[in-house]
Protein backbone atom coordinates (compact mmCIF):
# COMPACT_ATOMS: atom_id res chain seq x y z
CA UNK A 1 -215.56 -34.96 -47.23
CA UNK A 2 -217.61 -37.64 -48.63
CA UNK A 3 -218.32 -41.38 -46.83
CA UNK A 4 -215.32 -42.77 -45.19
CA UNK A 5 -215.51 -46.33 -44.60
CA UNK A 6 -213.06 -49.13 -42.66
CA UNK A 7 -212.94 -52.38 -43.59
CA UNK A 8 -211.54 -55.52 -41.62
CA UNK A 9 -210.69 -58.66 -41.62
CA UNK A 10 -211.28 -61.19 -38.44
CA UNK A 11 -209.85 -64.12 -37.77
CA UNK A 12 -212.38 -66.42 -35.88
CA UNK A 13 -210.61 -69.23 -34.49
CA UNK A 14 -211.97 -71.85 -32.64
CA UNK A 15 -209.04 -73.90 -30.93
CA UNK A 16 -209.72 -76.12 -27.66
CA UNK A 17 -213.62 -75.17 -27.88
CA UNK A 18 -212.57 -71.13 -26.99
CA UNK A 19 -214.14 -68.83 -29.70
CA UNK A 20 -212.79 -65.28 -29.82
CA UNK A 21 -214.76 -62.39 -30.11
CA UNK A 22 -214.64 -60.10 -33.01
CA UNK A 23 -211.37 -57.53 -32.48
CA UNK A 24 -209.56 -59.78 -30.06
CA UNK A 25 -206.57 -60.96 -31.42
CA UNK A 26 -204.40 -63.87 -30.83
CA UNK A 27 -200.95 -64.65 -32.33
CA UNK A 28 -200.88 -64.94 -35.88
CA UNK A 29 -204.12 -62.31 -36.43
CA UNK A 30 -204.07 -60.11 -38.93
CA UNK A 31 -206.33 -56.76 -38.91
CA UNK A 32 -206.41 -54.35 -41.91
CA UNK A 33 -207.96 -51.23 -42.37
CA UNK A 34 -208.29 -48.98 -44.64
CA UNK A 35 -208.16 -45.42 -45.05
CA UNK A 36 -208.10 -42.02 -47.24
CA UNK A 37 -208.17 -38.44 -47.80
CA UNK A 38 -209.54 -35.63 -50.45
CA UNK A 39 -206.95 -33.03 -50.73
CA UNK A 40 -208.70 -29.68 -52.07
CA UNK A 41 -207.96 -27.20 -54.37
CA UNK A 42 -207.67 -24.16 -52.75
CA UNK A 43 -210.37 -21.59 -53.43
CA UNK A 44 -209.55 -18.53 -55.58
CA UNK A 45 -211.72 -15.32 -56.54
CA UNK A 46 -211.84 -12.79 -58.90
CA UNK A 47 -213.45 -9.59 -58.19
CA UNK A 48 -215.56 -9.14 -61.14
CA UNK A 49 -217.31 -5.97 -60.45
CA UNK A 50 -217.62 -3.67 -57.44
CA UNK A 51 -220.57 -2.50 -55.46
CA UNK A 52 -221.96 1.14 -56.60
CA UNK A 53 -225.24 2.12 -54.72
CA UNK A 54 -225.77 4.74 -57.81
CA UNK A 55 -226.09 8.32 -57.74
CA UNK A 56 -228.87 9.25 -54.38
CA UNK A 57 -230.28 12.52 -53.94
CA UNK A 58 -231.17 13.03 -49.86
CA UNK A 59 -233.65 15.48 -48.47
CA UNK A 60 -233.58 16.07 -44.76
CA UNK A 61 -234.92 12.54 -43.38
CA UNK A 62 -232.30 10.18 -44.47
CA UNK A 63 -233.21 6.63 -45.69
CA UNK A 64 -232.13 3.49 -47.13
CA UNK A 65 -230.87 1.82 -50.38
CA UNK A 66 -231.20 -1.51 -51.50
CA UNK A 67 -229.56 -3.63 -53.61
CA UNK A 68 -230.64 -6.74 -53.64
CA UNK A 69 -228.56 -9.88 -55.20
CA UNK A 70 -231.09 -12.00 -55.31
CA UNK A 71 -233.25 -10.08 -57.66
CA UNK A 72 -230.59 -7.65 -59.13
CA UNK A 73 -232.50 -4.77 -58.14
CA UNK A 74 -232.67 -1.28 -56.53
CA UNK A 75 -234.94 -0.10 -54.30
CA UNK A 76 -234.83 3.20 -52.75
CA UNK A 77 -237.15 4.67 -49.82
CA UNK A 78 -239.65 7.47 -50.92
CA UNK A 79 -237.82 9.88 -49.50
CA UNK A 80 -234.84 9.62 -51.41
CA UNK A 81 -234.18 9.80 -55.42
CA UNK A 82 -231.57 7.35 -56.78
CA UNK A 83 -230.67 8.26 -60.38
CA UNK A 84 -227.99 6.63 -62.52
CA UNK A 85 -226.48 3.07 -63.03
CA UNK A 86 -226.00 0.53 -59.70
CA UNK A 87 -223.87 -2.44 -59.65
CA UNK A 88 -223.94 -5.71 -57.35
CA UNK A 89 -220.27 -6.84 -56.22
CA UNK A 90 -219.79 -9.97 -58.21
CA UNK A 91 -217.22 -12.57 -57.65
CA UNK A 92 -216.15 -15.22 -59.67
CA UNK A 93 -214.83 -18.30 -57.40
CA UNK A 94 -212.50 -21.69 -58.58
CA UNK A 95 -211.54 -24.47 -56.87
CA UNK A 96 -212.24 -27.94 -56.29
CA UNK A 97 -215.56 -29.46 -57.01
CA UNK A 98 -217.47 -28.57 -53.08
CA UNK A 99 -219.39 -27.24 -51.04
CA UNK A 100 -218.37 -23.45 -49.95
CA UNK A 101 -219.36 -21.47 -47.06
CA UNK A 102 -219.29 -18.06 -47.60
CA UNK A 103 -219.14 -15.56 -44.31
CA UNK A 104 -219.15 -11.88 -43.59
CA UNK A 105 -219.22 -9.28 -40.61
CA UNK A 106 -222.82 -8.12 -40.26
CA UNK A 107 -221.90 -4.34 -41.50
CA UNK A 108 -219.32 -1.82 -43.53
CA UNK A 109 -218.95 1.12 -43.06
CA UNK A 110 -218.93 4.06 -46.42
CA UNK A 111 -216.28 6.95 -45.56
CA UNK A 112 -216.25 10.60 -47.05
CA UNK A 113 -216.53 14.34 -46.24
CA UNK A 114 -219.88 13.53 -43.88
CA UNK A 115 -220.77 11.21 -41.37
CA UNK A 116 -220.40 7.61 -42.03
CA UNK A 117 -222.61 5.84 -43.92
CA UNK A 118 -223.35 2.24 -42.32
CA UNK A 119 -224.36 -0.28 -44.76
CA UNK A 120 -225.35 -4.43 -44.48
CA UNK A 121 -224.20 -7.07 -46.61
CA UNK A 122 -227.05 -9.07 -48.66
CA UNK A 123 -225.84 -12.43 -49.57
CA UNK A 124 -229.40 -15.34 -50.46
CA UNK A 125 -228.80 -17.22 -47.24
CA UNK A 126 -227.24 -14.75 -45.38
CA UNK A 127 -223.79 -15.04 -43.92
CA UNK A 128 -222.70 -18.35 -43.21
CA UNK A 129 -224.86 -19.60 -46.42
CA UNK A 130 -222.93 -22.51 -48.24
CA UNK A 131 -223.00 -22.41 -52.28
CA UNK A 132 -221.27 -25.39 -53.85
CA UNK A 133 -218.82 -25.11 -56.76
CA UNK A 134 -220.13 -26.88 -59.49
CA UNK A 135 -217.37 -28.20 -62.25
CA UNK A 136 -215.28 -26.02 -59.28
CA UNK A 137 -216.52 -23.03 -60.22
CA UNK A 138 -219.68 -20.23 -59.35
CA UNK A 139 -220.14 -17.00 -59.33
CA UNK A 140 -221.95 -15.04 -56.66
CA UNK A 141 -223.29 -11.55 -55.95
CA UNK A 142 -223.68 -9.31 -53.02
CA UNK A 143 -225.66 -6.36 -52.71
CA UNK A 144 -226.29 -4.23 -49.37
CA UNK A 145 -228.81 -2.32 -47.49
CA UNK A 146 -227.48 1.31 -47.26
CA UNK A 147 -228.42 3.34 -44.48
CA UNK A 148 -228.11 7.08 -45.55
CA UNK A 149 -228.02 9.48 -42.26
CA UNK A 150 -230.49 12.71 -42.05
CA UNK A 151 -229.40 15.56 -43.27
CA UNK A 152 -226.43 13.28 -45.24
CA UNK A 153 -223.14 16.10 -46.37
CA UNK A 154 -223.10 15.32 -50.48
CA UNK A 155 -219.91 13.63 -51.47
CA UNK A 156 -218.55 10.35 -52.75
CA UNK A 157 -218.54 7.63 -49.86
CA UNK A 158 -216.35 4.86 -50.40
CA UNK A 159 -215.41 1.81 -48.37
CA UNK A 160 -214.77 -1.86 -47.88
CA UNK A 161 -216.12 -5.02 -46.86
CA UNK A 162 -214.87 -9.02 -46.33
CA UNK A 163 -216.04 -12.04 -47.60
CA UNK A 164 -214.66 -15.35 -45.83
CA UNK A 165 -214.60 -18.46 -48.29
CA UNK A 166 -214.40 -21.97 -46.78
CA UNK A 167 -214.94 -25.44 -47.75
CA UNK A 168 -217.78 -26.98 -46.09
């Protein structure tokens, strides 16, 4: 974190016509340093609000949802119908004044009475992306591209996915 620096002090003596060269020492030298450390705050979130694709209506094909964070949209292929209210997941993060990077497994998976549902976290940046923490705070969204399966059994699908917070 930030610019470290070291400073010294040399003793240059010049005794019998010998000069010594900068970081030799000879009796009665006296080298100081100096030297420090930032200690962080560590990083805490609140889950603000879930992730909810909204209500999708599947013919036979399959297709994907969208939700993108960076535009706080929906977008849904032709072949589907999404109806109803959608929500980004939206976390609210505190620390220390820094840079963040934020990191997450490629895909999730949705469980219910059908066959999986994969989906892919959407992050700006992608995963590994670094946000800083201005005043030690920011709050970030996610969104994901949902892959609905042909032929999809109707049902709620529910599931889970990680975010990994780190200073940078």
């Amino acid at each position: 974190m930030g610019t470290r620096s070291a400073t010294r002090r040399i003793a240059v003596v010049l005794a019998g016509g010998v000069l010594c060269a900068p970081g030799t020492a000879m009796a009665g030298t006296a080298v100081t340093l100096s030297a420090q450390a930032e200690v962080l705050e560590q990083i805490q979130f609140a889950v603000l609000l879930d992730m909810d694709f909204g209500k999708v209506a599947v013919g036979g094909a399959g297709g994907t949802v969208m939700l993108d964070p960076a535009s706080s949209s929906r977008t849904c292929d032709p072949v589907l119908t999404c109806v109803g209210g959608f929500a980004m997941s939206r976390l609210q993060l505190t620390g220390s004044e820094a840079n963040v990077v934020v990191s997450f497994a490629p895909n999730f998976v949705l469980e219910g009475p059908g066959q999986p549902i994969l989906a892919e976290p959407q992050f700006p940046g992608g995963s590994g992306a670094v946000i800083h923490l201005t005043g030690g705070q920011a709050t970030v969204n996610f969104g994901a591209r949902l892959h609905i399966n042909p032929g999809q059994t109707p049902g709620v699908y529910a599931g889970q996915f990680s975010v990994d917070l780190e200073y940078n």
